[in-house]
N, C-alpha and C. Protein backbone atom coordinates (compact mmCIF):
# COMPACT_ATOMS: atom_id res chain seq x y z
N UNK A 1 75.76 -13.96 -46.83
CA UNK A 1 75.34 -15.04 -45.95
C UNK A 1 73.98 -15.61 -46.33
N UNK A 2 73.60 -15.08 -47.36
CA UNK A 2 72.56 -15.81 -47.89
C UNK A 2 72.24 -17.19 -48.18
N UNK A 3 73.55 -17.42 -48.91
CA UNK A 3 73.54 -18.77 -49.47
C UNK A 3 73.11 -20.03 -48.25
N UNK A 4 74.29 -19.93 -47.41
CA UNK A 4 73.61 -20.87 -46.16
C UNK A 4 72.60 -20.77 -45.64
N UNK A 5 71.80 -19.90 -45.39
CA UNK A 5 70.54 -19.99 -44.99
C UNK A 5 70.11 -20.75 -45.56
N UNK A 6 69.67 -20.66 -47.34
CA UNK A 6 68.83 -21.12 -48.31
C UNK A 6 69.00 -22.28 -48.31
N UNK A 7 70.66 -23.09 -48.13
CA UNK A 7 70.77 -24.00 -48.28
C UNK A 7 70.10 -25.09 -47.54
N UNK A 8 70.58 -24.25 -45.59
CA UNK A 8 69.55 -24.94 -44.64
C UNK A 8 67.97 -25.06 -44.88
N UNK A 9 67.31 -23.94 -45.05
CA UNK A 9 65.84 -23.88 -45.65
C UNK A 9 65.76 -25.10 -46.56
N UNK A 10 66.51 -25.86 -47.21
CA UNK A 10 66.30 -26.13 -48.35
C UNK A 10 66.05 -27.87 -48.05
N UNK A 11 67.32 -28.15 -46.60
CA UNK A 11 67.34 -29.32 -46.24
C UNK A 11 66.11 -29.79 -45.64
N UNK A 12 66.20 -30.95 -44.88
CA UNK A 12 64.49 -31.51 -44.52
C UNK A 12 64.13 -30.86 -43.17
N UNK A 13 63.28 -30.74 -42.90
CA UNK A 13 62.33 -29.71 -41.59
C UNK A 13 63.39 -30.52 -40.33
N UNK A 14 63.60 -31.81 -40.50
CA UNK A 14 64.34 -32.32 -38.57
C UNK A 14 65.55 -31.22 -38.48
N UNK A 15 66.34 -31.16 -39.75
CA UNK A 15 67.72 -30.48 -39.19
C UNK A 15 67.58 -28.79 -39.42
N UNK A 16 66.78 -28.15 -40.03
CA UNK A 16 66.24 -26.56 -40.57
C UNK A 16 66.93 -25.98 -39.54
N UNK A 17 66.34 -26.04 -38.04
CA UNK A 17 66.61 -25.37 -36.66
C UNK A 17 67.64 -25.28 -36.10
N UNK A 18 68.62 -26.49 -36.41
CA UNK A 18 69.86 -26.67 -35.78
C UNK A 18 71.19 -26.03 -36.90
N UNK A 19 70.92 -25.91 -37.96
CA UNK A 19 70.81 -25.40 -39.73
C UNK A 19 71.13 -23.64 -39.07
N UNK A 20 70.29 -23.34 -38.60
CA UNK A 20 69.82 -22.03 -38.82
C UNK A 20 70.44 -21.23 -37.61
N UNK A 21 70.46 -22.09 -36.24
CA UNK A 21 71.22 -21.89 -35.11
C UNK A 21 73.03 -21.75 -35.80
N UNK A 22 73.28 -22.31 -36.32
CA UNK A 22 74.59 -22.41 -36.65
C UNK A 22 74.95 -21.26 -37.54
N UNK A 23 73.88 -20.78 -38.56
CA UNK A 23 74.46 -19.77 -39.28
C UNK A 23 74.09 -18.45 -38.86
N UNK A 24 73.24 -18.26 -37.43
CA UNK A 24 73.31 -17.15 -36.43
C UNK A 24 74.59 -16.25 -36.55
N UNK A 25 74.45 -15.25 -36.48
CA UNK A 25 75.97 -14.42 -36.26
C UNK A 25 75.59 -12.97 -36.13
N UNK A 26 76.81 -12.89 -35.27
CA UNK A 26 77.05 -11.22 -35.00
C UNK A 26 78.19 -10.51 -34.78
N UNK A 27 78.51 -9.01 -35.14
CA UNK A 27 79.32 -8.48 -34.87
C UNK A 27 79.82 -8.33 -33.40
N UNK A 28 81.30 -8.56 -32.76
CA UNK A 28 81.72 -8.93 -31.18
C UNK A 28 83.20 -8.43 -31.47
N UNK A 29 83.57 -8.12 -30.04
CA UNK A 29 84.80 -8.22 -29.90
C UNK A 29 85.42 -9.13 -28.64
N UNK A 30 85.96 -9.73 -29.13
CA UNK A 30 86.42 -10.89 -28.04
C UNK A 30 88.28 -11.06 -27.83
N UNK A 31 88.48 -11.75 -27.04
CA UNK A 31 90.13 -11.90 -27.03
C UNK A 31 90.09 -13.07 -28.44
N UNK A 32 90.99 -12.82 -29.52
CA UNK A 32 91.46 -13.48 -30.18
C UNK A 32 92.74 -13.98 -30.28
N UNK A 33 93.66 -15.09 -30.67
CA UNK A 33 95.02 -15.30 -31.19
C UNK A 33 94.78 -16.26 -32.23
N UNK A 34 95.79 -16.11 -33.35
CA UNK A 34 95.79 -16.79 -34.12
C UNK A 34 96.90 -17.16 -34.84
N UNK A 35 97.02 -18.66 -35.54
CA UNK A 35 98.84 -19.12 -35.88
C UNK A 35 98.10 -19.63 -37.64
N UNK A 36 99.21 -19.56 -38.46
CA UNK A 36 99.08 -19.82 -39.63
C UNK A 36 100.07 -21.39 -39.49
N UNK A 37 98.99 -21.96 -39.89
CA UNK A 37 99.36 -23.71 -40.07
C UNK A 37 100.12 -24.38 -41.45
N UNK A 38 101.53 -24.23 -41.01
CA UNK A 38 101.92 -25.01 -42.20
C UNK A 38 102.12 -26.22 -42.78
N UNK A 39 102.46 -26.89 -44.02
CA UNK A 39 102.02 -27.55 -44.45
C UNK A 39 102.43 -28.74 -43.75
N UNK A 40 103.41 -28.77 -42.87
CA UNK A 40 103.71 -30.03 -41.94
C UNK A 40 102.76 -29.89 -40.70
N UNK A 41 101.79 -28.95 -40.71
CA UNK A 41 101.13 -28.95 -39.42
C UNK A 41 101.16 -28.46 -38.46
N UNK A 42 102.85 -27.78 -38.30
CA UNK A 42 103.25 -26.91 -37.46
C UNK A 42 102.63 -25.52 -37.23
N UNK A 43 102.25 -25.20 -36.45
CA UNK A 43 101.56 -23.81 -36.39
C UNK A 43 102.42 -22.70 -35.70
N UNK A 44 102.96 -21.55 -36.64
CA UNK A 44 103.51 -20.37 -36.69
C UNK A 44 102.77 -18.74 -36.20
N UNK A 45 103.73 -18.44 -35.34
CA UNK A 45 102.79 -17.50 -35.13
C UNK A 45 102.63 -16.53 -36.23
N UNK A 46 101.60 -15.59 -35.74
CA UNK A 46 101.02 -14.26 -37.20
C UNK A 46 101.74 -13.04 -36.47
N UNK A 47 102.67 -12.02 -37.02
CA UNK A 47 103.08 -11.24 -36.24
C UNK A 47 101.94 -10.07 -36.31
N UNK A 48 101.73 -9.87 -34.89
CA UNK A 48 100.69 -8.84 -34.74
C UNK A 48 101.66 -8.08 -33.71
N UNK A 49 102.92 -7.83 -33.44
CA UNK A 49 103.11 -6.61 -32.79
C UNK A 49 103.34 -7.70 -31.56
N UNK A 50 104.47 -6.61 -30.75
CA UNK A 50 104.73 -7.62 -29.54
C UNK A 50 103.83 -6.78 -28.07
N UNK A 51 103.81 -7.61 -27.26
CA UNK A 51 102.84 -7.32 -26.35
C UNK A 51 102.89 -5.67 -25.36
N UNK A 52 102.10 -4.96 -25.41
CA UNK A 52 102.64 -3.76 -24.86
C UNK A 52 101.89 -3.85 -23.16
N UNK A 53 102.12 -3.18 -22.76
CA UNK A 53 100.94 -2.66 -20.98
C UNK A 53 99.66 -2.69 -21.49
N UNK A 54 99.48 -1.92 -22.12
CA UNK A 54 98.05 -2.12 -22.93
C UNK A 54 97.45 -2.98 -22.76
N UNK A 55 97.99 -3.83 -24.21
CA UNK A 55 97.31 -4.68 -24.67
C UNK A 55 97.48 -6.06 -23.56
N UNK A 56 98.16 -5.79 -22.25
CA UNK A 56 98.33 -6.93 -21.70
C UNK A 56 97.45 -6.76 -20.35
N UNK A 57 97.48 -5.43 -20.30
CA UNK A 57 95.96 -5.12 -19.46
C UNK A 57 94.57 -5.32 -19.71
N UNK A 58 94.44 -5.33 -21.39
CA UNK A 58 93.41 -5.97 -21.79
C UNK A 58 92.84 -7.26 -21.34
N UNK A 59 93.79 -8.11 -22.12
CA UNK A 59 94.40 -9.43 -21.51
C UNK A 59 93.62 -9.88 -20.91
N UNK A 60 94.36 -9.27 -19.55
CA UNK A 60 94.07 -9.75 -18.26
C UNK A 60 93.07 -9.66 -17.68
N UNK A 61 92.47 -8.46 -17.86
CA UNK A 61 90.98 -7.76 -17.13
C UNK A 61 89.95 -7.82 -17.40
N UNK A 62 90.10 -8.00 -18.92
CA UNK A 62 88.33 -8.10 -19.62
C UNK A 62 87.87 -9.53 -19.28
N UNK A 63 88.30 -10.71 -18.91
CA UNK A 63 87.33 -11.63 -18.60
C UNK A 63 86.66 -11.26 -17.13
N UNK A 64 87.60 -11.08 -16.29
CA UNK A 64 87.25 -10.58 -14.79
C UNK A 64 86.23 -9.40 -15.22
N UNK A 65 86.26 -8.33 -16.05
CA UNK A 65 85.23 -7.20 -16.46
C UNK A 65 83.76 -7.96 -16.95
N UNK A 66 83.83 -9.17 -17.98
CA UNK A 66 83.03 -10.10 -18.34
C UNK A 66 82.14 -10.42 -16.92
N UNK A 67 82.64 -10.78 -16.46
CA UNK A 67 81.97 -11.77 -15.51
C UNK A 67 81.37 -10.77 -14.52
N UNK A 68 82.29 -9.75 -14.34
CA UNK A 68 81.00 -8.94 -13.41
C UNK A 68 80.09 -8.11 -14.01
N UNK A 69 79.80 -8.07 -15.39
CA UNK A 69 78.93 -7.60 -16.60
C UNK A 69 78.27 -8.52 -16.43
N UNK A 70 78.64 -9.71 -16.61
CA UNK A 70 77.14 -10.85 -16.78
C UNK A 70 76.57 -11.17 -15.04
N UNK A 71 77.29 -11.17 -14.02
CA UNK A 71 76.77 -11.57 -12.87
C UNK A 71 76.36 -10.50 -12.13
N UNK A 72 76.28 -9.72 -12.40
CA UNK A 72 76.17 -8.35 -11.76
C UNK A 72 76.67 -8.38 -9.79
N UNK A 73 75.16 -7.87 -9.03
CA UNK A 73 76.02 -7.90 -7.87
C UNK A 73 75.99 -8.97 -6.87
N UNK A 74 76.05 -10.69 -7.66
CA UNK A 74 76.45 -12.30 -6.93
C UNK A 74 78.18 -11.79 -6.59
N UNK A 75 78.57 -11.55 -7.94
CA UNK A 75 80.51 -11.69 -7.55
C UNK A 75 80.57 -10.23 -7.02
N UNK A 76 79.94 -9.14 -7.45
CA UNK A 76 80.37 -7.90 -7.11
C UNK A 76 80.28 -7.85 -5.29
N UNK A 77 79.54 -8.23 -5.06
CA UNK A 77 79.54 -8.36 -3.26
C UNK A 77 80.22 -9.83 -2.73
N UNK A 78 80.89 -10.27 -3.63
CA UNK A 78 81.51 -11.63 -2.77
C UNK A 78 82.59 -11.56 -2.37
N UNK A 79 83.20 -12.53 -1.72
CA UNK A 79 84.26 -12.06 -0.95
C UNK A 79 85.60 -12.52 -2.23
N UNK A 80 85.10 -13.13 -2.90
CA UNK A 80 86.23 -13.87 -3.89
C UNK A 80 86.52 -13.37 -4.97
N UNK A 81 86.19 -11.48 -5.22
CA UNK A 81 86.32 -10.10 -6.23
C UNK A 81 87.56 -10.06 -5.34
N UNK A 82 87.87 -9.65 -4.16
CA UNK A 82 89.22 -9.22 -4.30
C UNK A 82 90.11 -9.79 -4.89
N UNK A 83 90.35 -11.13 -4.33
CA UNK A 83 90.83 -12.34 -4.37
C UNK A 83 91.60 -12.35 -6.23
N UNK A 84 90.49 -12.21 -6.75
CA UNK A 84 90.38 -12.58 -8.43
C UNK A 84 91.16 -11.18 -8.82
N UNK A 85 91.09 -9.83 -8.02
CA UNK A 85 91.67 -8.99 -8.98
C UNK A 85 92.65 -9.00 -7.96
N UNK A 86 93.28 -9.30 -7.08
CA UNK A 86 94.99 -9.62 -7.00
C UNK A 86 95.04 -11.11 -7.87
N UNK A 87 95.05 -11.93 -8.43
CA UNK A 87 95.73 -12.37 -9.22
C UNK A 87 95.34 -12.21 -10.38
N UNK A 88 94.52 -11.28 -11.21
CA UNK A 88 94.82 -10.15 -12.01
C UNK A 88 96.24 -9.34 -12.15
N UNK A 89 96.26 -8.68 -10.98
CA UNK A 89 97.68 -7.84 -10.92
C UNK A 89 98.54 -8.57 -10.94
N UNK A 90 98.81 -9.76 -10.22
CA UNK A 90 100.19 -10.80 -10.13
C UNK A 90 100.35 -10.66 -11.52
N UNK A 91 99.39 -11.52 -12.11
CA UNK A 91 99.54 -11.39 -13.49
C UNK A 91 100.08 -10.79 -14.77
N UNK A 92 99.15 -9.61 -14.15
CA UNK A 92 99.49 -8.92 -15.29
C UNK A 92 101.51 -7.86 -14.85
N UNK A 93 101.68 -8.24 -13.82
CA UNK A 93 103.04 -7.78 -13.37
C UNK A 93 103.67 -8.78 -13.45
N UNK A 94 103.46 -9.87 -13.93
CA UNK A 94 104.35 -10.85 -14.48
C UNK A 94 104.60 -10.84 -15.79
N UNK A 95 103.38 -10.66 -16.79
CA UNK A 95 103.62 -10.94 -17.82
C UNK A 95 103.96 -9.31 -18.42
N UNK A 96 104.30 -8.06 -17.75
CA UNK A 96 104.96 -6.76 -18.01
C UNK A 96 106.31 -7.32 -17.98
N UNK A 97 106.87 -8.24 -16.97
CA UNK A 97 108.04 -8.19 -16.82
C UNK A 97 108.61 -9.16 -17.74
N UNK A 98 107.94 -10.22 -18.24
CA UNK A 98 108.66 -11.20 -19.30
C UNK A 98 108.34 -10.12 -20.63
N UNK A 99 107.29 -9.52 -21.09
CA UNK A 99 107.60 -8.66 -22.25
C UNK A 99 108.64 -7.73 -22.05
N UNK A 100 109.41 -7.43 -20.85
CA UNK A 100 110.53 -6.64 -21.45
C UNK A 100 112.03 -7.42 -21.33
N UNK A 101 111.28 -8.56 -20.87
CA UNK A 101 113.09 -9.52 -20.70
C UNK A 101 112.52 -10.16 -21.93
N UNK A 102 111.67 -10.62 -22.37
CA UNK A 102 111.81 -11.69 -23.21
C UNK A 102 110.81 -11.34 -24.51
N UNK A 103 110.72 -10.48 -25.03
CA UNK A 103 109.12 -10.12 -25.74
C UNK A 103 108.81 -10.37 -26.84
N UNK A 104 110.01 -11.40 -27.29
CA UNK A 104 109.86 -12.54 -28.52
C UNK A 104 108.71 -13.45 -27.96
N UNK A 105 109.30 -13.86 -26.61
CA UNK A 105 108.02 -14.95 -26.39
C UNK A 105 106.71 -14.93 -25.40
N UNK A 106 106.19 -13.14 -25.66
CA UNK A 106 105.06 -13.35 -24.97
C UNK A 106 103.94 -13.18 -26.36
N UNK A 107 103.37 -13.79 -26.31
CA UNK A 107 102.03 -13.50 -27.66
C UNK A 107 101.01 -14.07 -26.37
N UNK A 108 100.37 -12.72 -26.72
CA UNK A 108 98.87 -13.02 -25.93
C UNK A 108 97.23 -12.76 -26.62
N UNK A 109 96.58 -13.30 -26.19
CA UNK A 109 95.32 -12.92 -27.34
C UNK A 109 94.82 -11.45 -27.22
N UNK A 110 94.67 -10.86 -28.17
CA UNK A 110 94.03 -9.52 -28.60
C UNK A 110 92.60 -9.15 -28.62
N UNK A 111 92.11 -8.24 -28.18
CA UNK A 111 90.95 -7.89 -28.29
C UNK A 111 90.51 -7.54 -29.49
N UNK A 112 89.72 -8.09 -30.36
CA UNK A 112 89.56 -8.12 -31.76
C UNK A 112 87.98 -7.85 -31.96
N UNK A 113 87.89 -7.13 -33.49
CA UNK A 113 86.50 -7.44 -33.70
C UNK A 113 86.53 -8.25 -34.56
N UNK A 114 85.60 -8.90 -34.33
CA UNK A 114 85.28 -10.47 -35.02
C UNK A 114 83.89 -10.50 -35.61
N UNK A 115 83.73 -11.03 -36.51
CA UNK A 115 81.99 -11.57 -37.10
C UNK A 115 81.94 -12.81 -37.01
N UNK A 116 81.16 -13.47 -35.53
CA UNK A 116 81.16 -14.77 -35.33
C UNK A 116 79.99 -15.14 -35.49
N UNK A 117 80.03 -17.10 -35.59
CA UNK A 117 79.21 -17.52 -35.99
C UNK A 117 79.27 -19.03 -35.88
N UNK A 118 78.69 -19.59 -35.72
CA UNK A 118 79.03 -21.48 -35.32
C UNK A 118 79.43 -22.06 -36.45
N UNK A 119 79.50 -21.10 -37.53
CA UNK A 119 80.19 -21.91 -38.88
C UNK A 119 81.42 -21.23 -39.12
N UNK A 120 81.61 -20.24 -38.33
CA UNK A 120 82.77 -19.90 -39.05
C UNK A 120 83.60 -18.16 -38.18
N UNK A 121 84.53 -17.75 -38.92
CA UNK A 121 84.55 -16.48 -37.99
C UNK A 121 85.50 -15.37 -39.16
N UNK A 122 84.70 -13.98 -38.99
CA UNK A 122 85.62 -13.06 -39.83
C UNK A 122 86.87 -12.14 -38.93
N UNK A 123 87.74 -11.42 -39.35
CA UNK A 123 88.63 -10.46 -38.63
C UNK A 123 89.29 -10.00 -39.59
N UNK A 124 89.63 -8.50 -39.40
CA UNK A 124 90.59 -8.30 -40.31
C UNK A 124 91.99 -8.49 -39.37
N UNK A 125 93.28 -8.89 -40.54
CA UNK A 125 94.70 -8.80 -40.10
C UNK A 125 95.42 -8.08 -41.14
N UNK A 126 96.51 -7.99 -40.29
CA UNK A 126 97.42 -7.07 -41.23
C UNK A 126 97.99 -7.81 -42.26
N UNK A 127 97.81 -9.38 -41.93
CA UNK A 127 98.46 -10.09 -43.35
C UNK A 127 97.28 -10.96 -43.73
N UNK A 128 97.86 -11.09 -44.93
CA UNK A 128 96.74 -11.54 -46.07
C UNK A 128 97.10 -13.13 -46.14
N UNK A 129 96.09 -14.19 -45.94
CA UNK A 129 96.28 -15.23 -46.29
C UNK A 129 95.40 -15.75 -47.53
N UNK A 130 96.43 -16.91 -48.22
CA UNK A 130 95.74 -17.52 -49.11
C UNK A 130 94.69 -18.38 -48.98
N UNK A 131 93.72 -18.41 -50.11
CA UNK A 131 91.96 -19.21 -49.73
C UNK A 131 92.91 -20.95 -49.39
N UNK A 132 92.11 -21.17 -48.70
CA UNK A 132 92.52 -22.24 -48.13
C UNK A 132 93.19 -22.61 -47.09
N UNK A 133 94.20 -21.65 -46.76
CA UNK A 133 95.16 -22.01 -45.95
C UNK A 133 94.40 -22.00 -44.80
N UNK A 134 94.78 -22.73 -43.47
CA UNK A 134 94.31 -22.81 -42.36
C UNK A 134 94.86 -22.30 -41.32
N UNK A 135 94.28 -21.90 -39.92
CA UNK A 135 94.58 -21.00 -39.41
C UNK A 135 94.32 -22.12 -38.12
N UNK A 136 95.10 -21.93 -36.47
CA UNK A 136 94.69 -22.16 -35.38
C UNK A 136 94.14 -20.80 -34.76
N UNK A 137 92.94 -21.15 -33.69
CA UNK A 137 92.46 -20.01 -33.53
C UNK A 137 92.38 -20.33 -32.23
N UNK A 138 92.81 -19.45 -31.40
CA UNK A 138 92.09 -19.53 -29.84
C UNK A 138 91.33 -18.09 -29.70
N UNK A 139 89.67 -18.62 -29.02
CA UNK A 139 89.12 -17.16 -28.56
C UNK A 139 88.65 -17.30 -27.53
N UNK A 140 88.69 -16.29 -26.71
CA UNK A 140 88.25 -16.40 -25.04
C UNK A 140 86.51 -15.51 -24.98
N UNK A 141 85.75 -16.23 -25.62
CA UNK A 141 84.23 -15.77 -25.26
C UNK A 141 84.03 -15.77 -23.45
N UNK A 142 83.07 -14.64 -23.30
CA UNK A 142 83.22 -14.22 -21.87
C UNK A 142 82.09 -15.26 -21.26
N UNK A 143 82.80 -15.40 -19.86
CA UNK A 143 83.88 -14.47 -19.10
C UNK A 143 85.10 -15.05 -19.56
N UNK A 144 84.82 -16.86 -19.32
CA UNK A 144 86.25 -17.77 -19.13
C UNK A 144 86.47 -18.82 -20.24
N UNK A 145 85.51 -18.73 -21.17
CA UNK A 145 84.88 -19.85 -21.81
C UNK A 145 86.58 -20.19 -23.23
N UNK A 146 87.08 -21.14 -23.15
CA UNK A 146 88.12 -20.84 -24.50
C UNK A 146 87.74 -21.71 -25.13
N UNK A 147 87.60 -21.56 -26.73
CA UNK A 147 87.55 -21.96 -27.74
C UNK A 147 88.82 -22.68 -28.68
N UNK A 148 89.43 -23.61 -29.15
CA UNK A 148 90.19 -23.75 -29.41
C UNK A 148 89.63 -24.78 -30.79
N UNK A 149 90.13 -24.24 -31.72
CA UNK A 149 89.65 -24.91 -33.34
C UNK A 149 90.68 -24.62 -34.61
N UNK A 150 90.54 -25.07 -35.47
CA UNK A 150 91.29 -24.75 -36.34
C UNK A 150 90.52 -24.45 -37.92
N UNK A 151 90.60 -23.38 -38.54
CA UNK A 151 89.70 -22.43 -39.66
C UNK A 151 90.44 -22.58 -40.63
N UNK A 152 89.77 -22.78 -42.27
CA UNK A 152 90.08 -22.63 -43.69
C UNK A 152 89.61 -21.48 -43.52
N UNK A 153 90.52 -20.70 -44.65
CA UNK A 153 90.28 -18.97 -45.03
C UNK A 153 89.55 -19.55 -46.44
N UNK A 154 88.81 -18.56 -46.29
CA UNK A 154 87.49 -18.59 -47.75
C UNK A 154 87.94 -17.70 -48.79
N UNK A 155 88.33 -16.66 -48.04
CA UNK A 155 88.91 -15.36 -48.85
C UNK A 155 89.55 -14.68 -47.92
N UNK A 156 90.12 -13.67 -48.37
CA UNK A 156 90.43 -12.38 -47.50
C UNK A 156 90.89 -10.85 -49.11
N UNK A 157 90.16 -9.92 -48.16
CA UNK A 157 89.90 -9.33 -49.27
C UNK A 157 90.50 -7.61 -48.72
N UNK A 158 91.01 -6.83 -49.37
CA UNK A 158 91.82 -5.41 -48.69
C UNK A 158 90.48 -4.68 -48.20
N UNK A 159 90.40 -4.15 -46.59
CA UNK A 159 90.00 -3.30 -46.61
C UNK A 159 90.02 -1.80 -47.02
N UNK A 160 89.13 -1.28 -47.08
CA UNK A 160 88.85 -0.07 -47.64
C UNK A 160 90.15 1.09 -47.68
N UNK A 161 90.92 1.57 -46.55
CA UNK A 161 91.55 2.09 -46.30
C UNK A 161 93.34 1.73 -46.64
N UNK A 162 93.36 0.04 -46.60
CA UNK A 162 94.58 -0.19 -47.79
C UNK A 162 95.45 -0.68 -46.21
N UNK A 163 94.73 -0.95 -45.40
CA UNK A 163 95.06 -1.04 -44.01
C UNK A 163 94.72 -2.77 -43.44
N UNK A 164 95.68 -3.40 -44.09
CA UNK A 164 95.24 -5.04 -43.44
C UNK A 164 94.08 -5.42 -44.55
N UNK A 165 93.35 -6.80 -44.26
CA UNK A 165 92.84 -7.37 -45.65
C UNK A 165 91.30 -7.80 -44.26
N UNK A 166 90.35 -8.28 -44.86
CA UNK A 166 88.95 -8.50 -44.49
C UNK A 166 88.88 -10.35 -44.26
N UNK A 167 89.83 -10.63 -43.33
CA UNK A 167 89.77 -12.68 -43.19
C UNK A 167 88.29 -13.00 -43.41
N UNK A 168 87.95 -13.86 -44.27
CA UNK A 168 86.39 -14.67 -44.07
C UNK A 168 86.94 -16.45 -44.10
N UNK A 169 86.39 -17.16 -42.91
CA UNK A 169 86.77 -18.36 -42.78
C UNK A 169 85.83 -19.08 -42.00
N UNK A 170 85.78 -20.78 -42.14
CA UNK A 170 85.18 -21.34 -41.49
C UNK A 170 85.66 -22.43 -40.80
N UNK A 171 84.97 -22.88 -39.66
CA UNK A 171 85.32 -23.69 -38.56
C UNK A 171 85.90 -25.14 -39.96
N UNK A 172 86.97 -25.95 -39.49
CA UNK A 172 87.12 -27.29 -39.94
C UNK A 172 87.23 -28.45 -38.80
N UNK A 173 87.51 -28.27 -37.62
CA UNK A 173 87.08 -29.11 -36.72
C UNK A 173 86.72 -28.91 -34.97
N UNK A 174 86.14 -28.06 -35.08
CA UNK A 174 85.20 -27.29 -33.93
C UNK A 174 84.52 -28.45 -33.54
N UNK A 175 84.69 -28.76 -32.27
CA UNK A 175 83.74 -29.58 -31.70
C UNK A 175 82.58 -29.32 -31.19
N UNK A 176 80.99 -29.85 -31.29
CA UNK A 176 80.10 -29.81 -30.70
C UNK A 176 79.50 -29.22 -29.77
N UNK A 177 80.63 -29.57 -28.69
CA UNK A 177 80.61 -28.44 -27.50
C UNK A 177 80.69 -27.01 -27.69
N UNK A 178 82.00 -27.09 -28.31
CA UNK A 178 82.33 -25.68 -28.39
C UNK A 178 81.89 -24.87 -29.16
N UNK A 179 81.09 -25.62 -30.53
CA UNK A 179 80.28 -25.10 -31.33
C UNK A 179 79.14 -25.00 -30.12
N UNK A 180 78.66 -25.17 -29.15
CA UNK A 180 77.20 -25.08 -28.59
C UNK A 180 77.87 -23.81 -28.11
N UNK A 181 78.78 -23.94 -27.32
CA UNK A 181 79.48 -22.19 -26.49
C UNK A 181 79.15 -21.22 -27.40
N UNK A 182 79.47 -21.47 -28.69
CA UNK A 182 79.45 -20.05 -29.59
C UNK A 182 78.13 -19.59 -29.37
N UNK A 183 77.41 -20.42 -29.96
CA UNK A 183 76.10 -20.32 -30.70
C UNK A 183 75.07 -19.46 -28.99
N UNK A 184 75.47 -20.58 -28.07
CA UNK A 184 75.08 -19.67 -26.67
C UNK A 184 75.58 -18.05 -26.59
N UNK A 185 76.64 -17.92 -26.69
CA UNK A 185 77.17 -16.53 -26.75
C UNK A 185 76.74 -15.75 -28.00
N UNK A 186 76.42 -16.18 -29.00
CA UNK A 186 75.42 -15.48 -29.64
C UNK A 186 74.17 -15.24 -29.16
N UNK A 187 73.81 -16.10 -28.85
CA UNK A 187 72.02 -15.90 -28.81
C UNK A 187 72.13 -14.66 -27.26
N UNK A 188 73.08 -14.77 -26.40
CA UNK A 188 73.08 -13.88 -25.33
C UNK A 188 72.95 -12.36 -25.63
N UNK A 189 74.18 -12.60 -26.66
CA UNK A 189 74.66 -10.98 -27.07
C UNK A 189 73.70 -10.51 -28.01
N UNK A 190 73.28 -11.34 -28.71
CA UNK A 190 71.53 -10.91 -29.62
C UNK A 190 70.57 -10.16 -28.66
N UNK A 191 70.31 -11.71 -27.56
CA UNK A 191 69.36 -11.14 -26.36
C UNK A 191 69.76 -9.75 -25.88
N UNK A 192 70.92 -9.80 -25.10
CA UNK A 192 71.44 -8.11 -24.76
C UNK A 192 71.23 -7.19 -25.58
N UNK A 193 71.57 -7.23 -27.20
CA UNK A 193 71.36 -5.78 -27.34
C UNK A 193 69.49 -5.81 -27.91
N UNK A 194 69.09 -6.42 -28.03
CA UNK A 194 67.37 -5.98 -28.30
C UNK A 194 66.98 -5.98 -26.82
N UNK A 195 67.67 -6.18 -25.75
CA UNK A 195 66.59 -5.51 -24.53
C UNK A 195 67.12 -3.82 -24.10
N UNK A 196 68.73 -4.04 -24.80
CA UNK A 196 69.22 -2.95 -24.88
C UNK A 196 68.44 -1.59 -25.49
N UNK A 197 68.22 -1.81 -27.00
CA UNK A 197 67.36 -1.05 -28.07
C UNK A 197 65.92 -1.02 -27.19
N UNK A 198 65.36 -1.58 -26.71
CA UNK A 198 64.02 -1.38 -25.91
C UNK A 198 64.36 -0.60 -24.86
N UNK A 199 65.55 -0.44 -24.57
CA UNK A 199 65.80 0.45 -23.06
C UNK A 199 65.15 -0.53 -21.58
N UNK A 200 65.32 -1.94 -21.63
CA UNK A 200 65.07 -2.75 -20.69
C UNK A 200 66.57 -2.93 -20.11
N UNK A 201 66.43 -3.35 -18.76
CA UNK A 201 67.37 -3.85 -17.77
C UNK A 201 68.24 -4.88 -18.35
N UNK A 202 69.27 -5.20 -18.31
CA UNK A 202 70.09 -6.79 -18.91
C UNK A 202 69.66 -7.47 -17.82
């Protein structure tokens, strides 16, 4: 990640800051999904396994878990926590019951680790795509925030263990906004863990 830095450093002092905000990044795990875009445009899904209790409890709970992590006790004492975790459960007892009638067509986003960044985003998958090819990506940064863009693969390279390949890719038409969401959810999760390492309060 060198190179972009240098490159920003390199441009004129007005854009350096906004340069440098963008090539911010950190290791996260967030809800991910992702479709491999073919050459008519159509976007296919990536088989990652069909949806289990698990992974659909994930799903469902970690933004509601998000939000009372970041708000501490505003939602934790409100009256509108119950409220939010019964339609949690509706939920997630709906979408148990279409994965076993139908579990071709539930794909839901995964809790992934990701190396994000306003330029771009890493993950490993179990399949290997070619440099170039493009990817649709939806990610649910916490609590509620969704991201929706579409990524060129740079590389992807085998991890160590011979277990899925190392995706490296970057944003191709991320909008503004949603490029500002990232870059906010970086600078948070930066903030969190150095007050963390100091042993200060979030």
């Amino acid at each position: 990640m060198a190179s972009p830095i240098m490159t920003a450093s390199s441009t004129s002092r007005s854009t350096e800051p906004d340069e440098r905000r963008e090539w911010m990044r950190i290791d996260d795990r967030v809800l991910m999904e992702y479709r491999l875009v073919t050459e008519g445009g159509m976007s296919v899904p990536v088989d990652v396994g069909h949806a289990t209790p698990e992974s659909i409890a994930v799903a469902v709970n970690k933004p509601t878990s998000d939000l009372l992590a970041r708000s501490s006790e505003i939602v934790a004492d409100s009256a509108v926590l119950p409220w939010i975790r019964k339609v949690d459960y509706l939920l997630e007892v709906i979408l148990n019951a279409l994965a076993i009638s139908q579990p071709s067509n539930v794909t839901l986003a995964q809790l992934t680790d990701v190396n994000l960044s306003g330029g771009g985003i890493g993950f490993v998958s179990l399949q290997e795509f070619a440099a170039d090819a493009q990817l649709a990506i939806k990610l649910i940064l916490p609590p509620f925030t969704m991201i929706r863009a579409h990524v060129k693969v740079i590389r992807a390279v085998p991890v160590d263990d011979g277990q899925g390949f190392t995706i490296a890719t970057e944003f191709i038409d991320l909008t503004p906004d949603d490029q500002e969401h990232l870059i906010r959810h970086i600078l948070h999760v930066q903030a969190q863990r150095l007050r963390a390492s100091r042993g200060q309060p979030n």
